[in-house]
N, C-alpha and C. Protein backbone atom coordinates (compact mmCIF):
# COMPACT_ATOMS: atom_id res chain seq x y z
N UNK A 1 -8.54 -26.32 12.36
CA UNK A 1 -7.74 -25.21 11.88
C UNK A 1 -6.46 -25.18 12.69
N UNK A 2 -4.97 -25.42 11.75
CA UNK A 2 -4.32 -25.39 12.54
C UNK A 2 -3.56 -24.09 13.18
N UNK A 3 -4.34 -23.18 12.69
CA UNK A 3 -3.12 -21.58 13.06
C UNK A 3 -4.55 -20.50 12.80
N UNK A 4 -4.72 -19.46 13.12
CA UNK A 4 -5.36 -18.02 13.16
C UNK A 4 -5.29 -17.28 11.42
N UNK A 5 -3.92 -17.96 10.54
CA UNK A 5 -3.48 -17.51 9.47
C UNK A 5 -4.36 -18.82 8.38
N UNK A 6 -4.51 -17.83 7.86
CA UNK A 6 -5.74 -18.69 6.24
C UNK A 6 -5.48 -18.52 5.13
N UNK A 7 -5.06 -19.08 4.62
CA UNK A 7 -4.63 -18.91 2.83
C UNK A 7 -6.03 -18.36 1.89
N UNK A 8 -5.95 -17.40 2.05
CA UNK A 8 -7.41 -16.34 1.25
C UNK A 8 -7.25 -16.58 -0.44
N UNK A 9 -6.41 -16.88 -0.92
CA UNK A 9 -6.10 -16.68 -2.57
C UNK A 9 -7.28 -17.52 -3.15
N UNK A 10 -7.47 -18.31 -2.92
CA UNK A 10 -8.24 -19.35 -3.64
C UNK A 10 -10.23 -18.77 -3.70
N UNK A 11 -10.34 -17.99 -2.25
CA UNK A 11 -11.38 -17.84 -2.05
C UNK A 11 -11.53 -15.95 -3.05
N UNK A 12 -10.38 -15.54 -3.16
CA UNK A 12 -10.07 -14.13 -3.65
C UNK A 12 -10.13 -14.54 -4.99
N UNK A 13 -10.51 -15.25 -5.87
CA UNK A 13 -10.19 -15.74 -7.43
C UNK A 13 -11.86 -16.22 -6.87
N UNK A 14 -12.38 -16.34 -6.33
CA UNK A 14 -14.17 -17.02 -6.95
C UNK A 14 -14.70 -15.93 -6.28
N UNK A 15 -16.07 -15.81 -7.02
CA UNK A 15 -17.08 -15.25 -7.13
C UNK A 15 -17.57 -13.94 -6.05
N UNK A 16 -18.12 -13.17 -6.23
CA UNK A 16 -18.56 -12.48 -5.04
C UNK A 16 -19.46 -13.33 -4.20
N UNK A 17 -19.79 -14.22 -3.12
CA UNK A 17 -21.02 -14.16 -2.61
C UNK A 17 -20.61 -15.72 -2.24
N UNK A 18 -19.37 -16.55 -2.39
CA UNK A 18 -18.55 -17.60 -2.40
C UNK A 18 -18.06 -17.92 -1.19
N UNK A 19 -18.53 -18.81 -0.70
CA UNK A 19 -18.58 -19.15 1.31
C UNK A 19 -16.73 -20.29 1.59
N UNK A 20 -16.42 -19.81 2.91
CA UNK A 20 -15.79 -21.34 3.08
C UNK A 20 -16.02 -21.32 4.74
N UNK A 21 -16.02 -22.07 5.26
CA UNK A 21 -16.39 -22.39 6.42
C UNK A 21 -15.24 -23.42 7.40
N UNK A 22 -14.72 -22.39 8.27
CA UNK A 22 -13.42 -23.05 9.04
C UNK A 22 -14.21 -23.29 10.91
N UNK A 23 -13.75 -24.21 11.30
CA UNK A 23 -13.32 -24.53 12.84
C UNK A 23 -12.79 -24.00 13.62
N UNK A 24 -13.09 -23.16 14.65
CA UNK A 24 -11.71 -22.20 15.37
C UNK A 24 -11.25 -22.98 16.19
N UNK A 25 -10.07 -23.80 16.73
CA UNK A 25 -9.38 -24.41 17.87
C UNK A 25 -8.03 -24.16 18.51
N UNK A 26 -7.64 -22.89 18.74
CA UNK A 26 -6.23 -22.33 19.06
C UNK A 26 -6.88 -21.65 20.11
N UNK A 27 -5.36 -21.18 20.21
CA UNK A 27 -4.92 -20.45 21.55
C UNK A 27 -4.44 -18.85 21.45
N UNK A 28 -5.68 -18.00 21.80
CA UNK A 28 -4.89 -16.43 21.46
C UNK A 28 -4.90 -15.73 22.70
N UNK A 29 -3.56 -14.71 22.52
CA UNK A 29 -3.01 -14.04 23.72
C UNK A 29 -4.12 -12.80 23.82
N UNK A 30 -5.30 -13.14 24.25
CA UNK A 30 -6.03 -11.67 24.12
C UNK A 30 -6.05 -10.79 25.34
N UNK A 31 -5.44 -10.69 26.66
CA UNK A 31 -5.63 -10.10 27.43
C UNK A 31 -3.65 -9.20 26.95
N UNK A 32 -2.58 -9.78 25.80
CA UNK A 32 -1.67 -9.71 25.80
C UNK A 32 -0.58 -9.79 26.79
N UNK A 33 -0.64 -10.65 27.53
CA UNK A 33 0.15 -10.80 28.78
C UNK A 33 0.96 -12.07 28.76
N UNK A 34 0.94 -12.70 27.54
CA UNK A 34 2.16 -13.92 27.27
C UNK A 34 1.56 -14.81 27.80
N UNK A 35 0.35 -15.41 27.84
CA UNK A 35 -0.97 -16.64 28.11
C UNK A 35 -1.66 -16.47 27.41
N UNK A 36 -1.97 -17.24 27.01
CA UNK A 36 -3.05 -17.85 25.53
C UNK A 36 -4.03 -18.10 26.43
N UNK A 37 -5.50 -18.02 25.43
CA UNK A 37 -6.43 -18.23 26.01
C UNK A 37 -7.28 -19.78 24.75
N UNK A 38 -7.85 -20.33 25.33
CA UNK A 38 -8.11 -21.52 23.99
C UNK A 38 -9.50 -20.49 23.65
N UNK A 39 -9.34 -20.91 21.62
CA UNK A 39 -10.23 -20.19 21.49
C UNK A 39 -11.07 -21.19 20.66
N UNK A 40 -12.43 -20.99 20.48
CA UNK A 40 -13.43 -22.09 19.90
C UNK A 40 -14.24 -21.90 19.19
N UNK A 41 -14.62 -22.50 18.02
CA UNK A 41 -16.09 -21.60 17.50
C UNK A 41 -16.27 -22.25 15.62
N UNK A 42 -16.98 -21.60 15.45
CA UNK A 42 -16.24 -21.79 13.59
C UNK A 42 -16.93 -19.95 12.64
N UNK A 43 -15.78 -19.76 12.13
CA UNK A 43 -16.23 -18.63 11.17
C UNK A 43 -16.50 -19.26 9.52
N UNK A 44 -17.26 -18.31 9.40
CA UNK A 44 -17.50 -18.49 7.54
C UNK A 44 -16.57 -17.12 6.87
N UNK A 45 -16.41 -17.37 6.14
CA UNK A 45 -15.56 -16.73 4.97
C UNK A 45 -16.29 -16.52 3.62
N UNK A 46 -16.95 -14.89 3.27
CA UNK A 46 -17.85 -14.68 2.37
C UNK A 46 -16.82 -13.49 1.64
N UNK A 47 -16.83 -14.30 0.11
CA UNK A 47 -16.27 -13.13 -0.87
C UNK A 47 -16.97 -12.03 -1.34
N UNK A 48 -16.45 -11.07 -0.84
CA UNK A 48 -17.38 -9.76 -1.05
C UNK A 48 -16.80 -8.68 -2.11
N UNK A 49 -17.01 -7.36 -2.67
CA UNK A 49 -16.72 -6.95 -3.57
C UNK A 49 -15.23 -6.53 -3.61
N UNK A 50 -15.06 -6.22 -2.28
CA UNK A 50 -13.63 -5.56 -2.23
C UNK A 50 -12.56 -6.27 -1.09
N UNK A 51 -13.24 -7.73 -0.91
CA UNK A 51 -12.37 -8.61 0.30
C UNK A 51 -13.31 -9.68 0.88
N UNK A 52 -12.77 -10.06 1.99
CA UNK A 52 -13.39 -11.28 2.58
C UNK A 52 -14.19 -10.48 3.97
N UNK A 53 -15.50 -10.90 3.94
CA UNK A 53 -15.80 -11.10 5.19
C UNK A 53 -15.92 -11.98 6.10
N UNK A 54 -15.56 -11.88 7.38
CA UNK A 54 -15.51 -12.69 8.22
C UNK A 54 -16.35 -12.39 9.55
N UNK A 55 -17.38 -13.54 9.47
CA UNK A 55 -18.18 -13.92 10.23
C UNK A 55 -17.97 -14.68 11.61
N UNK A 56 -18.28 -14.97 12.87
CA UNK A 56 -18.20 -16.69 13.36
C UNK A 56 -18.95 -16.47 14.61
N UNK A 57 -18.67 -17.07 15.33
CA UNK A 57 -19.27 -17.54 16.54
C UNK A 57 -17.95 -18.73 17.07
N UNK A 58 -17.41 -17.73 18.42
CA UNK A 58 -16.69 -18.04 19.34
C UNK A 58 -16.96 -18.37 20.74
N UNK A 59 -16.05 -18.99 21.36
CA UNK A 59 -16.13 -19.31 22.72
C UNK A 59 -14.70 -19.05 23.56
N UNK A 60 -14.38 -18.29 24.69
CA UNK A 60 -12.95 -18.93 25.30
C UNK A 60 -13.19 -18.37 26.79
N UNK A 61 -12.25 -18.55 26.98
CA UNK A 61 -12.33 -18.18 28.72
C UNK A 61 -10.84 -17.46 29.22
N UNK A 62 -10.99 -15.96 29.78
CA UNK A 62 -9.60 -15.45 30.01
C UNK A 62 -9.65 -14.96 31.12
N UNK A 63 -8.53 -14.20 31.74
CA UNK A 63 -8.64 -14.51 33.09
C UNK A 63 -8.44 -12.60 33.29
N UNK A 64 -9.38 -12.29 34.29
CA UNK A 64 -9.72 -11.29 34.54
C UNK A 64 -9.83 -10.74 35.95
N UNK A 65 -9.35 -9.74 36.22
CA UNK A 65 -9.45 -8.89 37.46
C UNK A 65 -11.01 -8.70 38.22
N UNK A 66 -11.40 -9.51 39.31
CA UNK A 66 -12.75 -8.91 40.47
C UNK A 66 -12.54 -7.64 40.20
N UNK A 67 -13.84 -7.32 39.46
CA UNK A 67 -14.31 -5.37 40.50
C UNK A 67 -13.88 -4.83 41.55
N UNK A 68 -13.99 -6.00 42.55
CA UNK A 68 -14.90 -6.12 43.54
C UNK A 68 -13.41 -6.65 45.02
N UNK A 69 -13.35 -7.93 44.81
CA UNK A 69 -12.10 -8.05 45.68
C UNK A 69 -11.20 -8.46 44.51
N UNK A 70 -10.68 -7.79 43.70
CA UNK A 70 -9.86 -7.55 42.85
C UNK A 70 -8.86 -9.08 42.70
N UNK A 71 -9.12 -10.41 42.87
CA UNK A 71 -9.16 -11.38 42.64
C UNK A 71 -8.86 -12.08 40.93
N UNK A 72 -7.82 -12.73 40.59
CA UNK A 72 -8.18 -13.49 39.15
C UNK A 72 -9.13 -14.06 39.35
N UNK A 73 -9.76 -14.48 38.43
CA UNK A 73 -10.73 -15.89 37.87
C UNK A 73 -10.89 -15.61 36.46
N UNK A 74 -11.20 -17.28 36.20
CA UNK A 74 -11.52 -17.30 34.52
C UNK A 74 -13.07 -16.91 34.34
N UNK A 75 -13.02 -16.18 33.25
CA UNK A 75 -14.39 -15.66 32.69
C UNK A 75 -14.41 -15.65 31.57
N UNK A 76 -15.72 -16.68 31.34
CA UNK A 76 -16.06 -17.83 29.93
C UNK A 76 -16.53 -16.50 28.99
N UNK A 77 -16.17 -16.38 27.86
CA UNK A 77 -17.12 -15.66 26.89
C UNK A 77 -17.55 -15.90 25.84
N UNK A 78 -18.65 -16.14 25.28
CA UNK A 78 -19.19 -16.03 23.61
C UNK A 78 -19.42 -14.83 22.95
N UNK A 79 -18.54 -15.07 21.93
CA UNK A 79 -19.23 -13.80 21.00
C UNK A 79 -18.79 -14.04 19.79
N UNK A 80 -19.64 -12.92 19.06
CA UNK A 80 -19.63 -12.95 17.72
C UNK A 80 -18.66 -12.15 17.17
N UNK A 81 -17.66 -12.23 16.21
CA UNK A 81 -16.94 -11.42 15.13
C UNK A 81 -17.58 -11.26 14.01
N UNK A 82 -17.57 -10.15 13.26
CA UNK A 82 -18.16 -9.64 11.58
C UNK A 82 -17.38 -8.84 11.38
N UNK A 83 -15.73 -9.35 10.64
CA UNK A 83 -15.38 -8.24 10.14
C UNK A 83 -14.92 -8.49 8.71
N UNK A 84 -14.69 -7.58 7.55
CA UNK A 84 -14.49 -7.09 6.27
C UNK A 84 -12.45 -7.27 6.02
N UNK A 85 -12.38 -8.29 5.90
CA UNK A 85 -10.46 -8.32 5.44
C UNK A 85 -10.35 -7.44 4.04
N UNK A 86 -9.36 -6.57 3.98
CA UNK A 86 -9.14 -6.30 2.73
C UNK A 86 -7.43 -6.58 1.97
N UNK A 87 -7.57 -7.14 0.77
CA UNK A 87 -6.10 -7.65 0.32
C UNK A 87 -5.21 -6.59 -0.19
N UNK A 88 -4.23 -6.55 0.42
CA UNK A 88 -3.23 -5.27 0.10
C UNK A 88 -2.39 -5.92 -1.44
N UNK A 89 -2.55 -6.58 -2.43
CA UNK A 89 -2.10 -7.29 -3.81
C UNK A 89 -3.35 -7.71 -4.17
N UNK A 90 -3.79 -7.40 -5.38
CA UNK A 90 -4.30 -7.79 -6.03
C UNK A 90 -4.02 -9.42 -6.40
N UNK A 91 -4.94 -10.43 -6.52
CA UNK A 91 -5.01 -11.49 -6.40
C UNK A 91 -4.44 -12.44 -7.96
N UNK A 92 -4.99 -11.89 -8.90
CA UNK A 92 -4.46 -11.63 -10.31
C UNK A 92 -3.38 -10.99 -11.04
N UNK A 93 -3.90 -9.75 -10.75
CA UNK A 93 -2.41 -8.93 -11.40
C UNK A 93 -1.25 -8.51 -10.48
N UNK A 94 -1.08 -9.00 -8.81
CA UNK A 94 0.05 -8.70 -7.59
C UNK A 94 0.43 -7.28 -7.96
N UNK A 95 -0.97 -6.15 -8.22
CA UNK A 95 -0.73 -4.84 -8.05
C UNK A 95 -1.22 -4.49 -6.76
N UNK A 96 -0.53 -3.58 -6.21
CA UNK A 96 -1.08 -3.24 -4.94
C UNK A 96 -2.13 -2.38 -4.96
N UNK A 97 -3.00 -3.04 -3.92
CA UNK A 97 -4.73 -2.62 -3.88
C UNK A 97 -4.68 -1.47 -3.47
N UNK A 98 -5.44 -0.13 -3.88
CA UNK A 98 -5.94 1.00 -2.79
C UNK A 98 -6.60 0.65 -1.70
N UNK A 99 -6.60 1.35 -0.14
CA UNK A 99 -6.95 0.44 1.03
C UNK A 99 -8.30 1.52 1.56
N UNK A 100 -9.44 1.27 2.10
CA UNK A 100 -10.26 1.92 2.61
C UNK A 100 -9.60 2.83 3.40
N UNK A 101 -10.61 4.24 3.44
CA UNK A 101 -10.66 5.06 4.21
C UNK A 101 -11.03 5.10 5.39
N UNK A 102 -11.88 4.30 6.00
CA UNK A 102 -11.93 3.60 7.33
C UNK A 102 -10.94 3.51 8.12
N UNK A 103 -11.21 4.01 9.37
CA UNK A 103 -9.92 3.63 10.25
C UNK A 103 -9.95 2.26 10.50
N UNK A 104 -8.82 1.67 10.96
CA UNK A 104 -9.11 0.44 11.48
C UNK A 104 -9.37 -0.70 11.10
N UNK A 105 -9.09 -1.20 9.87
CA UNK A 105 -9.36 -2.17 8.85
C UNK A 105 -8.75 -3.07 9.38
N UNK A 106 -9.05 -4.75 8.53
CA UNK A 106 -7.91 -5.68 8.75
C UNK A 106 -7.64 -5.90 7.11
N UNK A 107 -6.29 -6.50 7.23
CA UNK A 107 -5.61 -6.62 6.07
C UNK A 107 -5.44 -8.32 5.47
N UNK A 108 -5.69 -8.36 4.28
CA UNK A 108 -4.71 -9.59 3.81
C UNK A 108 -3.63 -9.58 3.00
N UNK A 109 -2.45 -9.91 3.79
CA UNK A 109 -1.57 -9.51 3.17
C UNK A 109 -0.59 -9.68 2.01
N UNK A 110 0.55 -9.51 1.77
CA UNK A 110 0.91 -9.90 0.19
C UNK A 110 1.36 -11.08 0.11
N UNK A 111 0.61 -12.51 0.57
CA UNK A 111 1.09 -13.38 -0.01
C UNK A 111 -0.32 -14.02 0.75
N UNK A 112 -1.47 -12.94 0.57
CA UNK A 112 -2.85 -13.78 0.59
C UNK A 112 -3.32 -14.18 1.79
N UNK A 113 -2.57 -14.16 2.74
CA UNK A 113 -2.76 -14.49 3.86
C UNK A 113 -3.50 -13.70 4.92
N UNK A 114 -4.75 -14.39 5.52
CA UNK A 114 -5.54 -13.88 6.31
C UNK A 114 -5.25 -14.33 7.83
N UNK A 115 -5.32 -13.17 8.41
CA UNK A 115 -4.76 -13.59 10.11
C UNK A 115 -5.82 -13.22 10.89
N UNK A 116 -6.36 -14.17 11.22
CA UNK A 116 -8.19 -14.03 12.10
C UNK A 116 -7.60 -13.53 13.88
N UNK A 117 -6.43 -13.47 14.11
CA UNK A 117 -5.72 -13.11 15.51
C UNK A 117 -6.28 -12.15 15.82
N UNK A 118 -5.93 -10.68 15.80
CA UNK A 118 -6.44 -9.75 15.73
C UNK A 118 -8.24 -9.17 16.08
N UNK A 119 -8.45 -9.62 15.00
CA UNK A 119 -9.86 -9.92 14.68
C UNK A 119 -10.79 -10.81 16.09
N UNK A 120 -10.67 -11.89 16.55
CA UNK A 120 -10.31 -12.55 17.71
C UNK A 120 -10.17 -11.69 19.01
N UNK A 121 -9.00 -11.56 19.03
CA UNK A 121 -8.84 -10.45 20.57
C UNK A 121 -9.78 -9.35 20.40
N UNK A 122 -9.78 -8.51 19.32
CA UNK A 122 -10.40 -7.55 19.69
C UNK A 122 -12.09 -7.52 19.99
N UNK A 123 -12.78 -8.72 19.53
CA UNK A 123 -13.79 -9.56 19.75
C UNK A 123 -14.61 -10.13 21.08
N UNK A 124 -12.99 -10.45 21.13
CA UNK A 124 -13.50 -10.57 23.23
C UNK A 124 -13.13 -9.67 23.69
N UNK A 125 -12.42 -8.80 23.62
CA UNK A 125 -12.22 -7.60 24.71
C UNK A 125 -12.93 -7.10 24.98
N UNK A 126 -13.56 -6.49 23.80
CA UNK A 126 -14.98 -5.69 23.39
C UNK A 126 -16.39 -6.58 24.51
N UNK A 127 -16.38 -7.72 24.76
CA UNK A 127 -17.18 -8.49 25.40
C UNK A 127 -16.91 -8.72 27.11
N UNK A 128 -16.01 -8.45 27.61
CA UNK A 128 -15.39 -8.65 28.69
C UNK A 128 -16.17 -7.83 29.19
N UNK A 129 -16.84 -8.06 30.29
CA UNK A 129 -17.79 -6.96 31.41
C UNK A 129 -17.26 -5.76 31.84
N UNK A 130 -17.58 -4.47 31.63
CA UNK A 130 -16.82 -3.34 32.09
C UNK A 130 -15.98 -3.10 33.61
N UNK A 131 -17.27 -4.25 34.70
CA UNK A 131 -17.41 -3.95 35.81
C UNK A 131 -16.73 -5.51 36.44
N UNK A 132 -16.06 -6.65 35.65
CA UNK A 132 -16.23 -8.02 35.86
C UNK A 132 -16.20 -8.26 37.34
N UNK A 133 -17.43 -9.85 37.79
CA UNK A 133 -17.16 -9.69 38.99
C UNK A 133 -17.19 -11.82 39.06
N UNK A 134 -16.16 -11.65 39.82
CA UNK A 134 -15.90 -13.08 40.18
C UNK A 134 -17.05 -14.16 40.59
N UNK A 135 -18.20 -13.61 40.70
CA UNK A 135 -19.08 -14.05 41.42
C UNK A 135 -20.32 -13.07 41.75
N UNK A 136 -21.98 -12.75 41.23
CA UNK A 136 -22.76 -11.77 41.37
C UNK A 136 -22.45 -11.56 43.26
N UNK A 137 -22.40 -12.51 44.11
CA UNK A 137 -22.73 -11.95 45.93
C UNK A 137 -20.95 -11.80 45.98
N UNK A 138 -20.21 -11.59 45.29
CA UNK A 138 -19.06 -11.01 45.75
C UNK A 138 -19.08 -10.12 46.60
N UNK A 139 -18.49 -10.31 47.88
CA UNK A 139 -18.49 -8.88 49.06
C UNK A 139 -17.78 -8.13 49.01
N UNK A 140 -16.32 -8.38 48.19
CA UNK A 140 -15.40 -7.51 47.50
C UNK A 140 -14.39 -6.92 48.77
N UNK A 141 -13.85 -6.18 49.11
CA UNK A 141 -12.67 -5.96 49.98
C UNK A 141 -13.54 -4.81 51.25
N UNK A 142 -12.72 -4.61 52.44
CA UNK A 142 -13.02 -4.20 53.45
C UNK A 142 -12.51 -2.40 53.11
N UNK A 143 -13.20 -1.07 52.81
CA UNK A 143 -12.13 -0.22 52.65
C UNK A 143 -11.35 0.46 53.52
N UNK A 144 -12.03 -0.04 55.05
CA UNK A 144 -10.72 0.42 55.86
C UNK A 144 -9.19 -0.27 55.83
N UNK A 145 -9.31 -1.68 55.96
CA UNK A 145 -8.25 -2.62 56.09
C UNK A 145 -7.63 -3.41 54.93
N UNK A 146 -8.92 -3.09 53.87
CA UNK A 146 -8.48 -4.18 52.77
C UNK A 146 -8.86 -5.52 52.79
N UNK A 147 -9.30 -6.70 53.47
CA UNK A 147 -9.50 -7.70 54.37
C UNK A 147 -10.24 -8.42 52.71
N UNK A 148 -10.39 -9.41 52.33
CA UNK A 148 -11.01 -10.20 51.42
C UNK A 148 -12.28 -10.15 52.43
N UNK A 149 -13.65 -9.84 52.06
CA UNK A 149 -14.90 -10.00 53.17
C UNK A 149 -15.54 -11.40 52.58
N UNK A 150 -14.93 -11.95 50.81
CA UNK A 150 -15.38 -13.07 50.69
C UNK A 150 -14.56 -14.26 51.62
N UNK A 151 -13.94 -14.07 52.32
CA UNK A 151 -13.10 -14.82 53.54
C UNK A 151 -13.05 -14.84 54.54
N UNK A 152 -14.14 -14.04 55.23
CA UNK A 152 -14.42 -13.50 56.61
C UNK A 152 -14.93 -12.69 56.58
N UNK A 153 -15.17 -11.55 58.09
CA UNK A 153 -15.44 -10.36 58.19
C UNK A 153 -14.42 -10.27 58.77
N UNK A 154 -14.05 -8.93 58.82
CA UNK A 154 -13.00 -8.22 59.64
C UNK A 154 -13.02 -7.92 61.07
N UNK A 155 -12.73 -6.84 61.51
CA UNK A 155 -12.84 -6.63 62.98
C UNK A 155 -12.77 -4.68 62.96
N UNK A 156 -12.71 -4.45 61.65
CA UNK A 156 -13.07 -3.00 61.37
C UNK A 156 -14.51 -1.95 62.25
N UNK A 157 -14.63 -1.26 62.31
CA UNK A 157 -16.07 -0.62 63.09
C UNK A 157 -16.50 -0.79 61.52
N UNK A 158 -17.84 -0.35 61.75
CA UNK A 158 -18.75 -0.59 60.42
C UNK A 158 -18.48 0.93 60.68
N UNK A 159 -19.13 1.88 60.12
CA UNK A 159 -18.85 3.14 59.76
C UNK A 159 -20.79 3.67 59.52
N UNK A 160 -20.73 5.08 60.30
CA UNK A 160 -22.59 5.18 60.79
C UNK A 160 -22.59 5.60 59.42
N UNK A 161 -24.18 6.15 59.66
CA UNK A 161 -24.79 6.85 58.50
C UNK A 161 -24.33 8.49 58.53
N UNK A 162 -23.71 9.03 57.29
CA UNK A 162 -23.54 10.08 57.16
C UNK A 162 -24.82 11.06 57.83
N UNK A 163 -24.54 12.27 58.35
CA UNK A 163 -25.55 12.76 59.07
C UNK A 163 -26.07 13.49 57.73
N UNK A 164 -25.23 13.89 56.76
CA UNK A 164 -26.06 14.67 55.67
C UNK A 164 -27.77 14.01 54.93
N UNK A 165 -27.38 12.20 55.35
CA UNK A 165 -28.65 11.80 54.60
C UNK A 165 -29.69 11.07 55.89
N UNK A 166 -29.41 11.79 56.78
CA UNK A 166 -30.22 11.59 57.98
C UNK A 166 -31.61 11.93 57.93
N UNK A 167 -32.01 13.07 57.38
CA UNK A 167 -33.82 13.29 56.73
C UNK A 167 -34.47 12.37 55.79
N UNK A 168 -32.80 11.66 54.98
CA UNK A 168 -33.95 10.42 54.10
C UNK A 168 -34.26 9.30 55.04
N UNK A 169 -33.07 9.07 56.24
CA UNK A 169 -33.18 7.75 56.65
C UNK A 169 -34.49 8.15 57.78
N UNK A 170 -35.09 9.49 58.67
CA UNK A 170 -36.40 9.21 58.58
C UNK A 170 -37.40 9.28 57.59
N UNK A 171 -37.46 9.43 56.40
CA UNK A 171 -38.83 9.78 55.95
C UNK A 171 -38.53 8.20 55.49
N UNK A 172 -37.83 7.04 55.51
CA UNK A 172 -37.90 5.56 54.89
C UNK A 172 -38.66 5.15 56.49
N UNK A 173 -38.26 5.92 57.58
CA UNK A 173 -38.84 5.52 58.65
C UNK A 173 -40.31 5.31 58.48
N UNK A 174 -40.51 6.61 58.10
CA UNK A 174 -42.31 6.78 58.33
C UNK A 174 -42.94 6.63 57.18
N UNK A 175 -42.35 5.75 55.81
CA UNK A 175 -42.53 5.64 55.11
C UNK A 175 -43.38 4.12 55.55
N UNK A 176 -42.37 3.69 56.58
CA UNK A 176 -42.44 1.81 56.68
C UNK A 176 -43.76 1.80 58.03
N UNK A 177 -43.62 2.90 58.43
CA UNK A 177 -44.74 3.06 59.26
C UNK A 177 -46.22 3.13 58.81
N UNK A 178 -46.41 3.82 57.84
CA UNK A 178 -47.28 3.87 57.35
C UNK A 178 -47.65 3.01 56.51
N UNK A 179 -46.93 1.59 55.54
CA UNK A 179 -47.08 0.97 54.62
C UNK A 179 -47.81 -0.26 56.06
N UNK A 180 -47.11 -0.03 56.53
CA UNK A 180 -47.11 -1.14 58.41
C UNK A 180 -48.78 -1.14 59.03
């Protein structure tokens, strides 16, 4: 597939229930920051009563902020897209279609054209870890100094136990005493 954009007309003139089946191999800006991310996979294309649905199974890798020591790294993702295109022209008579009440639709627009971009980013975003972390034993930053702790330790005091949770830290005492 050479572009995100699909010539829908042909599949908009056959049948309800009428498959085509594309390759995903481009590059989309999904974090929007003017870097492409390569994207991979293949979707099917099913004619449905009032548009195309679009199915697939993707792969790409974009580059994301540590939780943790707030660090880039690339972070691989798979996921699935299922969404419903609807054609703003009628395919036959180039009258313009009434558009769902749904917020948030995707469109094909007046010259048939389906743009899987969109559809795509919002796919992986939705998949991107709330919490992402460069690495599960990430030690993440020092909060007195800031210090990367995946690069050392610091020279910070460690900081005691709050005295407010001083009754839990004995009853774990005599908890271990007694299991002992």
């Amino acid at each position: 597939m050479e572009s995100m954009l699909l010539n829908a007309s042909q599949l908009l003139k056959e049948s309800i229930g009428s498959t085509r089946a594309y390759k995903v191999s481009e590059t989309v800006d999904i974090m929007e920051e003017g870097d492409g991310s390569p994207v991979e996979g293949d979707v099917k294309l099913t004619r449905t009563n009032r548009g195309i649905l679009v199915q697939g199974k993707l792969r790409t890798v974009v580059k994301v902020t540590c939780s943790r020591c707030l660090c880039l790294y690339d972070c691989p993702l798979s996921f699935d897209i299922e969404e419903e295109f609807f054609p703003v022209i009628d395919v036959f008579s180039g009258i313009p279609v009434e558009m769902p009440e749904e917020p948030g639709y995707f469109t094909i627009d007046e010259h048939h054209i389906l743009d899987l971009t969109e559809a795509i980013r919002q796919g992986a975003i939705v998949n991107i870890h709330m919490k992402p972390l460069c690495r599960e034993e990430c030690a993440g930053l020092c909060a007195q100094c800031g210090r990367d702790l995946n690069q050392g330790t610091c020279d910070c005091p460690q900081p005691g136990v709050d005295k407010r949770w001083s009754k839990l830290a004995e009853l774990k005492k005599v908890s271990k005493r007694k299991k002992g």
